[in-house]
PDB file of N, CA and C in Angstrom:
ATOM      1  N   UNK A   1       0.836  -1.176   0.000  1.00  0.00           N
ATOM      2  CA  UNK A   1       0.000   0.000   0.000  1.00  0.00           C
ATOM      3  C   UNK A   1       0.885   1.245   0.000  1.00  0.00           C
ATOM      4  N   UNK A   2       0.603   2.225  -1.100  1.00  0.00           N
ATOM      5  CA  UNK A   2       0.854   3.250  -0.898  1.00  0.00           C
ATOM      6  C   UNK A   2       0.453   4.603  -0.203  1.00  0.00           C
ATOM      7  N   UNK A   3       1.238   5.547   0.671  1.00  0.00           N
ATOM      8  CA  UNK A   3       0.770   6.773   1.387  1.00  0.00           C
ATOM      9  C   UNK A   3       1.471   7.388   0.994  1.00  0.00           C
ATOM     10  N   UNK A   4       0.262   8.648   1.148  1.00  0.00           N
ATOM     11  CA  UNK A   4       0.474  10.337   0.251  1.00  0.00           C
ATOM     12  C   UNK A   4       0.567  11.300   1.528  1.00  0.00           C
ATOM     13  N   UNK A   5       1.516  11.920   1.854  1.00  0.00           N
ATOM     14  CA  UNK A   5       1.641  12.812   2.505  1.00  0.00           C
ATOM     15  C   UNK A   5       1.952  13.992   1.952  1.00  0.00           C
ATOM     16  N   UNK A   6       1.571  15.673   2.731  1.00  0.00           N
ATOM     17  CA  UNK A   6       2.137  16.603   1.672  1.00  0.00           C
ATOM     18  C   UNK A   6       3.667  16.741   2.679  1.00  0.00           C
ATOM     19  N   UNK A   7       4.155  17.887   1.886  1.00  0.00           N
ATOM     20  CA  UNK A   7       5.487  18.347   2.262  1.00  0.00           C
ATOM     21  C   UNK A   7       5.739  18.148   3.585  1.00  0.00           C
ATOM     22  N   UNK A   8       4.768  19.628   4.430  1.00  0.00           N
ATOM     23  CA  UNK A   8       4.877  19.694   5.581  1.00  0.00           C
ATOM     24  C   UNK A   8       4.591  18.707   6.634  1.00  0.00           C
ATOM     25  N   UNK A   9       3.751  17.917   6.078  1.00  0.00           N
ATOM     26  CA  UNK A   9       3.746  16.823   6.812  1.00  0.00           C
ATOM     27  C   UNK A   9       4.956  15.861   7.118  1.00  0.00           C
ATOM     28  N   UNK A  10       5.305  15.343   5.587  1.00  0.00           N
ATOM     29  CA  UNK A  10       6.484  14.134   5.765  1.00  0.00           C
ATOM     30  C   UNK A  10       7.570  15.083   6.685  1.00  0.00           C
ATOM     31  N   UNK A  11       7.614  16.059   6.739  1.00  0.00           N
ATOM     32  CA  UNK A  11       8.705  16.451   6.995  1.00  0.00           C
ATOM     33  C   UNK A  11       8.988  16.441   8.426  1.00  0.00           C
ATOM     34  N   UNK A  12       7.667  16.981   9.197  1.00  0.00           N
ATOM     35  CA  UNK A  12       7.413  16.259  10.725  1.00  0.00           C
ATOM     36  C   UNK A  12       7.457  15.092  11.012  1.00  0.00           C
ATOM     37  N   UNK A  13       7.579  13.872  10.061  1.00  0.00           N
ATOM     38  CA  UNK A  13       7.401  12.374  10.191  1.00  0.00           C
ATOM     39  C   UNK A  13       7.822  11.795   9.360  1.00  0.00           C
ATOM     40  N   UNK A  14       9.520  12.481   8.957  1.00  0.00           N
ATOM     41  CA  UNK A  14      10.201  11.428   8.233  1.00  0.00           C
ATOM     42  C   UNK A  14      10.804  10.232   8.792  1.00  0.00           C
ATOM     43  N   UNK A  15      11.606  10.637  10.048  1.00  0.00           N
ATOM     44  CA  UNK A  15      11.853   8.885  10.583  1.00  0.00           C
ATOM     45  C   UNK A  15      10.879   7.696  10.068  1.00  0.00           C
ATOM     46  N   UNK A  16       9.422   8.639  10.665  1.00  0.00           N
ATOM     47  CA  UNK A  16       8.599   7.285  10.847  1.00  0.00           C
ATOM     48  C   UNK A  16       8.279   7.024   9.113  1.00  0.00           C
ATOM     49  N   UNK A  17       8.609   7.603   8.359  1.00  0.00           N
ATOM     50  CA  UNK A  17       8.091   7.357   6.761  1.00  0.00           C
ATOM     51  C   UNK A  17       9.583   6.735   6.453  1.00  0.00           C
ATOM     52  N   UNK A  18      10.308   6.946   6.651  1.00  0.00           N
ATOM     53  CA  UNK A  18      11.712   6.033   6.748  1.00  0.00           C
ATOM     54  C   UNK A  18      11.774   4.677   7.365  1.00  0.00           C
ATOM     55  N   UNK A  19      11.147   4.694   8.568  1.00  0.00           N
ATOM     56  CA  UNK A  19      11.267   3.085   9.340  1.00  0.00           C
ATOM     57  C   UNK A  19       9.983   2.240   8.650  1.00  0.00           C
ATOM     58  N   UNK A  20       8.887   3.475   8.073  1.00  0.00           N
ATOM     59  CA  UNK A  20       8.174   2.689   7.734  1.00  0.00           C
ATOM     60  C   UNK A  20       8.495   1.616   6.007  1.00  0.00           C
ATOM     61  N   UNK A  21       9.667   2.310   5.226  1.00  0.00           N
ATOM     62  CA  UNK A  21       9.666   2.179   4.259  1.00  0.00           C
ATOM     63  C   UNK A  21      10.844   0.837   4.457  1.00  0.00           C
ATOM     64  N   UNK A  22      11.597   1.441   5.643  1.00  0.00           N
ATOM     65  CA  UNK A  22      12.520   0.091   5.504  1.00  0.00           C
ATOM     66  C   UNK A  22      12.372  -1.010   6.349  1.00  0.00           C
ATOM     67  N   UNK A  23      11.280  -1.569   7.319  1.00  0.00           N
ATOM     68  CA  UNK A  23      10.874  -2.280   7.838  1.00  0.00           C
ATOM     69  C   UNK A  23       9.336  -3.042   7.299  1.00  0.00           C
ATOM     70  N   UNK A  24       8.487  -2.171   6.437  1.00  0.00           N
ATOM     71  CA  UNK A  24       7.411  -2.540   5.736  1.00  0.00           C
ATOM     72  C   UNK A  24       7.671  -2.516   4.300  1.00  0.00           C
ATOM     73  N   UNK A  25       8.476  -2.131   3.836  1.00  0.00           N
ATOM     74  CA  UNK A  25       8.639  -2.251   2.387  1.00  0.00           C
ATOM     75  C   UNK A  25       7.704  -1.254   1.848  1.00  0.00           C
ATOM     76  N   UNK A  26       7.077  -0.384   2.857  1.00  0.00           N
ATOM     77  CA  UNK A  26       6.151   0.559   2.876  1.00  0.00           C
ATOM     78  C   UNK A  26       6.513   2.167   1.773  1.00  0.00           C
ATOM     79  N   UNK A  27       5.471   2.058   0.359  1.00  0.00           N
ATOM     80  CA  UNK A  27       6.196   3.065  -0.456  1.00  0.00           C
ATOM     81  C   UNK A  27       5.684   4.250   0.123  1.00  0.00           C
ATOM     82  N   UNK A  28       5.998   5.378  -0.016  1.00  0.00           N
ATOM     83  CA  UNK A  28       5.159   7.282   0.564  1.00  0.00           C
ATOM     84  C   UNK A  28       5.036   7.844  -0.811  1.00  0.00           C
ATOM     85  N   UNK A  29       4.300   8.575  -1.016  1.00  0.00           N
ATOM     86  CA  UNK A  29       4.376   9.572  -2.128  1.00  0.00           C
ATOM     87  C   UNK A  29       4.384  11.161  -1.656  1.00  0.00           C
ATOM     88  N   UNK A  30       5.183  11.711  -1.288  1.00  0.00           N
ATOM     89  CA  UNK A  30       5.475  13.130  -1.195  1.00  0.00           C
ATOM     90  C   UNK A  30       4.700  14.250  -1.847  1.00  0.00           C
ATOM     91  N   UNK A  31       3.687  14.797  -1.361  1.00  0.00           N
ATOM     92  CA  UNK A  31       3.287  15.949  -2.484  1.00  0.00           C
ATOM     93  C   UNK A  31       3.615  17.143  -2.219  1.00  0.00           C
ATOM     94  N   UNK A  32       3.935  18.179  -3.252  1.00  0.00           N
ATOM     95  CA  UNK A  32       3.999  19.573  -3.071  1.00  0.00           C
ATOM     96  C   UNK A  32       2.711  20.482  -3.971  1.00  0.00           C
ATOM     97  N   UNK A  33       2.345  21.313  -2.766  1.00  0.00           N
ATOM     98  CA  UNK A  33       0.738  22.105  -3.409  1.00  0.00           C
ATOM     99  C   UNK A  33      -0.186  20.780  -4.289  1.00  0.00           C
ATOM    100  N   UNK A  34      -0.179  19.861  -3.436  1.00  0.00           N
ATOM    101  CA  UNK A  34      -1.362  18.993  -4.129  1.00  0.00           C
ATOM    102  C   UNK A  34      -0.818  17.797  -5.041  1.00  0.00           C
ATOM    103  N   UNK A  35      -0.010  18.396  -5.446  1.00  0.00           N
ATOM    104  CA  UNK A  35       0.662  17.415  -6.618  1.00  0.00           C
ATOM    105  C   UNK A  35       1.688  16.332  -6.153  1.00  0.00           C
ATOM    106  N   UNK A  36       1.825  15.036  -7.059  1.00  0.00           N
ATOM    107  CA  UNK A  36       3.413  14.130  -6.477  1.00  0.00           C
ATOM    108  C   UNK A  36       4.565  15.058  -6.690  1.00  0.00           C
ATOM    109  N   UNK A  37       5.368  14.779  -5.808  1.00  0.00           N
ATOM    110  CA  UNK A  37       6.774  15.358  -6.511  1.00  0.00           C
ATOM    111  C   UNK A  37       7.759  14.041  -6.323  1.00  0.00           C
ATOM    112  N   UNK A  38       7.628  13.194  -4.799  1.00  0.00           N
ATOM    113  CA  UNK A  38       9.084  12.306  -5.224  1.00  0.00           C
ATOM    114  C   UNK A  38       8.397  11.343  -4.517  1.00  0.00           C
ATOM    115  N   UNK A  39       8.770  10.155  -4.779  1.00  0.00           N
ATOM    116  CA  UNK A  39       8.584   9.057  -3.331  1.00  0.00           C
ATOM    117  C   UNK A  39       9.601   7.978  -3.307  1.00  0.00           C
ATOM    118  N   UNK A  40       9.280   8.195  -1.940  1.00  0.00           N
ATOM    119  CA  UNK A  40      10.427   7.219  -0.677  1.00  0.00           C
ATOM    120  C   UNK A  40       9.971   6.193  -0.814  1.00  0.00           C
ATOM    121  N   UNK A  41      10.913   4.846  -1.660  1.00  0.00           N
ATOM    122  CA  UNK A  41      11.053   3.432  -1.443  1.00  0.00           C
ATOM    123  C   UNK A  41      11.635   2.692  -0.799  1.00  0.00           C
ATOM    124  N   UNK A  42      11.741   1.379  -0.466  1.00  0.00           N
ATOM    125  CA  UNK A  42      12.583   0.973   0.241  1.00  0.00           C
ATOM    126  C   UNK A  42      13.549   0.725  -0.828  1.00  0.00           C
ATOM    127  N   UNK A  43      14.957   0.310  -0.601  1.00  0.00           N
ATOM    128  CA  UNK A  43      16.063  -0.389  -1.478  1.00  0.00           C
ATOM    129  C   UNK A  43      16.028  -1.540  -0.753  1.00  0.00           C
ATOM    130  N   UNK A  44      16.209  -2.288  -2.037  1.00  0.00           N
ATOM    131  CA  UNK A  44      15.897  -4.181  -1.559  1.00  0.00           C
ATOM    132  C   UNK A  44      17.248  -4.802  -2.182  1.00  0.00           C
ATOM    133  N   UNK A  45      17.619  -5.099  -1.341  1.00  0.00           N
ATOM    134  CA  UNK A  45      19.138  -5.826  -1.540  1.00  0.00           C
ATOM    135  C   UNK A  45      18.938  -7.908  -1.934  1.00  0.00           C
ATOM    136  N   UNK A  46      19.057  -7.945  -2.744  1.00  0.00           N
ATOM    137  CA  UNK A  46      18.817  -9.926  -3.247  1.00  0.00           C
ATOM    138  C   UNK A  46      17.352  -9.925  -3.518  1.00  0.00           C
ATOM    139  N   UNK A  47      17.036 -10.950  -3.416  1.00  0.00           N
ATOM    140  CA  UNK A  47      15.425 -11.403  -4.376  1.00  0.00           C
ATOM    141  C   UNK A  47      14.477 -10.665  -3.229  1.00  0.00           C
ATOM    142  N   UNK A  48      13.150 -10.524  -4.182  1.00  0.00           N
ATOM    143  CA  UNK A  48      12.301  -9.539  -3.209  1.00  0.00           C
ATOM    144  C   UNK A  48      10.885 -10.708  -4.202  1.00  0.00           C
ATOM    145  N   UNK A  49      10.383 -11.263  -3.312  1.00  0.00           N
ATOM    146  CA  UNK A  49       8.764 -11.650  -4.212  1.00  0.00           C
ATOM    147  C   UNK A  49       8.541 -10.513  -5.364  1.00  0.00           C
ATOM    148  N   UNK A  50       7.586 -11.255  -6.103  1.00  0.00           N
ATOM    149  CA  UNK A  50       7.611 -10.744  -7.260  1.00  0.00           C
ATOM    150  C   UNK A  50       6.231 -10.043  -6.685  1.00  0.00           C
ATOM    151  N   UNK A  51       5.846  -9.012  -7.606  1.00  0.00           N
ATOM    152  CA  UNK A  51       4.249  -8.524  -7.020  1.00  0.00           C
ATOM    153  C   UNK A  51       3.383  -8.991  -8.010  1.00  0.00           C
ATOM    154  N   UNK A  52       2.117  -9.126  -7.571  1.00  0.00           N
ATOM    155  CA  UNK A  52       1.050  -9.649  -8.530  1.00  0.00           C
ATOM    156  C   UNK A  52       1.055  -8.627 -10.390  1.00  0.00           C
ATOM    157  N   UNK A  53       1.398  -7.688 -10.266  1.00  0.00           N
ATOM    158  CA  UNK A  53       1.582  -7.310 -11.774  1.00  0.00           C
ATOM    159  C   UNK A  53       2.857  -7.862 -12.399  1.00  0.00           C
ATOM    160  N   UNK A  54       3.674  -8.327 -11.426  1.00  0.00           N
ATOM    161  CA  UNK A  54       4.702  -9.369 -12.055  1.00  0.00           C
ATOM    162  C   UNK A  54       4.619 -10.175 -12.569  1.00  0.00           C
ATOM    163  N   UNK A  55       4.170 -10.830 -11.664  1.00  0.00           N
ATOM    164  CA  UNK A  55       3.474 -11.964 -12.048  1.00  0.00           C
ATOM    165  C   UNK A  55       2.474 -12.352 -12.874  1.00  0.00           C
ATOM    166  N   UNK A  56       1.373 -11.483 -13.197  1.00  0.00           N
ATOM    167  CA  UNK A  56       0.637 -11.393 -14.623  1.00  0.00           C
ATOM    168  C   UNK A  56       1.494 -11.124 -15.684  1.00  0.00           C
ATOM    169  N   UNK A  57       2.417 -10.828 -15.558  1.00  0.00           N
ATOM    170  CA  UNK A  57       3.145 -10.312 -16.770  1.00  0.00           C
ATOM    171  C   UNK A  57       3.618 -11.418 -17.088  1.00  0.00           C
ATOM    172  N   UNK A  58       4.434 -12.518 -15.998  1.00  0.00           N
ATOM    173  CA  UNK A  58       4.885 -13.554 -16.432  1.00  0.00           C
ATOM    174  C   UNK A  58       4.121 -14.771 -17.117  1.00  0.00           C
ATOM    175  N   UNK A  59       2.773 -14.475 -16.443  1.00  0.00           N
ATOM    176  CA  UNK A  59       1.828 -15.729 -16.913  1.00  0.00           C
ATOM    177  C   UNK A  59       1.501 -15.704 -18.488  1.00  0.00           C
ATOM    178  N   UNK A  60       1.417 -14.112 -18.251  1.00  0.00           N
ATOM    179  CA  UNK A  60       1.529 -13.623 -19.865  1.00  0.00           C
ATOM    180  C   UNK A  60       1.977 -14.223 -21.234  1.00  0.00           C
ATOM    181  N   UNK A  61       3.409 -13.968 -21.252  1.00  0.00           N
ATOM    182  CA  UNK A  61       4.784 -14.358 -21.589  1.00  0.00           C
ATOM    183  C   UNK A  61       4.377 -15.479 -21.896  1.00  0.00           C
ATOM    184  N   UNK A  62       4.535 -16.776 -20.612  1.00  0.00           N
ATOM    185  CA  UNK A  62       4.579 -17.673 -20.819  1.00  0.00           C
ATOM    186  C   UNK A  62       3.481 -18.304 -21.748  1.00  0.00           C
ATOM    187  N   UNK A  63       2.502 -17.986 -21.493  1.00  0.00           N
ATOM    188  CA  UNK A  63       1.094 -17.968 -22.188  1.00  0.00           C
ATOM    189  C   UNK A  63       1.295 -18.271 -23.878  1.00  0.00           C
ATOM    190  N   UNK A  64       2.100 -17.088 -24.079  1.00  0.00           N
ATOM    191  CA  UNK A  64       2.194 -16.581 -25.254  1.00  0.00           C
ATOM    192  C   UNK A  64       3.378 -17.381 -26.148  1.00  0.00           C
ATOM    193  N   UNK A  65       4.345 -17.810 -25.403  1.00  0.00           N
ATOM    194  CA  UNK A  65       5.545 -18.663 -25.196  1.00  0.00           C
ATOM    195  C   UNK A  65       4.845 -19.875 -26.119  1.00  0.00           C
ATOM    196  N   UNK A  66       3.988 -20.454 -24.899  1.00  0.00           N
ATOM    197  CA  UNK A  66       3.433 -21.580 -25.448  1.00  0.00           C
ATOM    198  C   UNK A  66       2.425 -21.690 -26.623  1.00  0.00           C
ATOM    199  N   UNK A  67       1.702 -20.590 -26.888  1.00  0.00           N
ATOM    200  CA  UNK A  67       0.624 -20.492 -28.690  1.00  0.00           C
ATOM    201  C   UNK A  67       1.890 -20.357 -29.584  1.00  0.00           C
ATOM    202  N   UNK A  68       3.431 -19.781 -29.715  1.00  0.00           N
ATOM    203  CA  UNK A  68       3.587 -19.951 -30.604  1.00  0.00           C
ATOM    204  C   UNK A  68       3.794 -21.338 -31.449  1.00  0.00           C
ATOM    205  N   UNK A  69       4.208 -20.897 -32.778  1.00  0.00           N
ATOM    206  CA  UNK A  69       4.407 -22.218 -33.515  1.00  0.00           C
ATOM    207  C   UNK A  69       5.910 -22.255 -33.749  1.00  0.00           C
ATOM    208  N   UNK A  70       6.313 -23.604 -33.398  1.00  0.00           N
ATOM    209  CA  UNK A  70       7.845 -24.242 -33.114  1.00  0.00           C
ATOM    210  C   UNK A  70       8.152 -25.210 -34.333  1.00  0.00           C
ATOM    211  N   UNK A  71       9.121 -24.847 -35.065  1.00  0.00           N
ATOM    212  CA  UNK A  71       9.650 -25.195 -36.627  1.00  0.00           C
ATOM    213  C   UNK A  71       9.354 -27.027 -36.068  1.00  0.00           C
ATOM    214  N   UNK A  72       9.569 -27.679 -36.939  1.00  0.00           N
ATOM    215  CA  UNK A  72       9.726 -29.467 -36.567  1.00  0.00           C
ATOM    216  C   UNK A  72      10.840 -29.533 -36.947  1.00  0.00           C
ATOM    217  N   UNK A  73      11.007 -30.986 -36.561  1.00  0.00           N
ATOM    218  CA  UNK A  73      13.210 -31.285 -36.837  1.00  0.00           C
ATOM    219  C   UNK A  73      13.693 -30.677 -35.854  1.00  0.00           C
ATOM    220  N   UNK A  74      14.845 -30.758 -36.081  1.00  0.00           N
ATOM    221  CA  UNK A  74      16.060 -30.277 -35.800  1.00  0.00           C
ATOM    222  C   UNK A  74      16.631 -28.858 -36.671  1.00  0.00           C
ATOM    223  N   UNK A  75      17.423 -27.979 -35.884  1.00  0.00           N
ATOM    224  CA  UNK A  75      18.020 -26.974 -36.424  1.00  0.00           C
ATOM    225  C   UNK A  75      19.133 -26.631 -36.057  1.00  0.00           C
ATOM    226  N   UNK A  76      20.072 -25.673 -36.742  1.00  0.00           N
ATOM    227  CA  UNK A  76      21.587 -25.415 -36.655  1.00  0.00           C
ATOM    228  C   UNK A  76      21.470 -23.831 -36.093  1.00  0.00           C
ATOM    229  N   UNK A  77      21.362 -23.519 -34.692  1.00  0.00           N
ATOM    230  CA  UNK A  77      21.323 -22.427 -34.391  1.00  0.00           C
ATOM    231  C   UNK A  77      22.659 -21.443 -34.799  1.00  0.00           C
ATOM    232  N   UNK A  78      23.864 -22.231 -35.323  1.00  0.00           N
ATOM    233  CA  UNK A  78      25.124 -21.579 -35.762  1.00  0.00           C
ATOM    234  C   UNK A  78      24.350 -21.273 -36.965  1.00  0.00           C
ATOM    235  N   UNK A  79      24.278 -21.666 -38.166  1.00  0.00           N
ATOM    236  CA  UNK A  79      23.769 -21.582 -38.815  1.00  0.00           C
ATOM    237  C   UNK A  79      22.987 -20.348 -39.378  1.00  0.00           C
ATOM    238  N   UNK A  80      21.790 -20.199 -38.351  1.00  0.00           N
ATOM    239  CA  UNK A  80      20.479 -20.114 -38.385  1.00  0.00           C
ATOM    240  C   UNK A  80      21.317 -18.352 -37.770  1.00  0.00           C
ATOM    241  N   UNK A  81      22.040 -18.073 -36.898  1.00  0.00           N
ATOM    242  CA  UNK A  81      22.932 -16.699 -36.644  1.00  0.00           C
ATOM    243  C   UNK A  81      23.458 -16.182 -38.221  1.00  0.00           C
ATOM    244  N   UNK A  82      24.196 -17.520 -38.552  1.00  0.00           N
ATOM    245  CA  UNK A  82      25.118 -17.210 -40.196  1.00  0.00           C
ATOM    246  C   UNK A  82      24.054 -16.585 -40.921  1.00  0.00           C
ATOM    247  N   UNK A  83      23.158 -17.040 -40.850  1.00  0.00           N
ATOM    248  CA  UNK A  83      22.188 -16.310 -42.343  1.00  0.00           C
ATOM    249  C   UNK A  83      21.575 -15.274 -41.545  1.00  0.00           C
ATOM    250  N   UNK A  84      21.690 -14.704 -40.452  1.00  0.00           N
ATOM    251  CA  UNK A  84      21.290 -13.235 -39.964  1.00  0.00           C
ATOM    252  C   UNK A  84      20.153 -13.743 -39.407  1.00  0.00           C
ATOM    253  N   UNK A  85      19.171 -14.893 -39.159  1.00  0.00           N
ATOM    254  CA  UNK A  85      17.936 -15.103 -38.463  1.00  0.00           C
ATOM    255  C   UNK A  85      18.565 -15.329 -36.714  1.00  0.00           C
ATOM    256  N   UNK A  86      17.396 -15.175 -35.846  1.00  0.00           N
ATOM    257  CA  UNK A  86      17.601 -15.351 -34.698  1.00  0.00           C
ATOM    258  C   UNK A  86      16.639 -15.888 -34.130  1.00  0.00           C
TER     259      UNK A  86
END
């Protein structure tokens, strides 16, 4: 879940928008006069779960992976580089 704070606010409660970002993975969105201007993420060091739009994306892919159509035989991927196909 994302939180919108304006300026003056985060600014009274950055620790806690800091501990919140690096202990919850918790994103902020910063606004100035109404609008976004920046937001505070956490930095994730090694594998992090994927998020559900990831993951649609992958099912996707794969989805799509599998309707195509796959030559029969055998092929010479050296070859198949030599004549400029990939």
């Amino acid at each position: 879940m994302t939180n919108s704070l304006s300026l003056s606010v985060a600014k009274a409660r950055l620790s806690e928008v800091v501990r919140a970002a690096r202990t919850l993975g918790q994103e902020t969105i910063i606004t100035v006069d109404g609008e976004p201007a920046v937001r505070v993420v956490p930095i994730i060091d090694g594998p992090h779960p994927m998020t559900e739009a990831e993951a649609a994306s992958v099912r996707v892919l794969l989805a799509a992976l599998r309707r195509m159509e796959r030559p029969s035989g055998e092929f010479d991927a050296v070859a198949l580089v030599g004549e400029g196909r990939r």
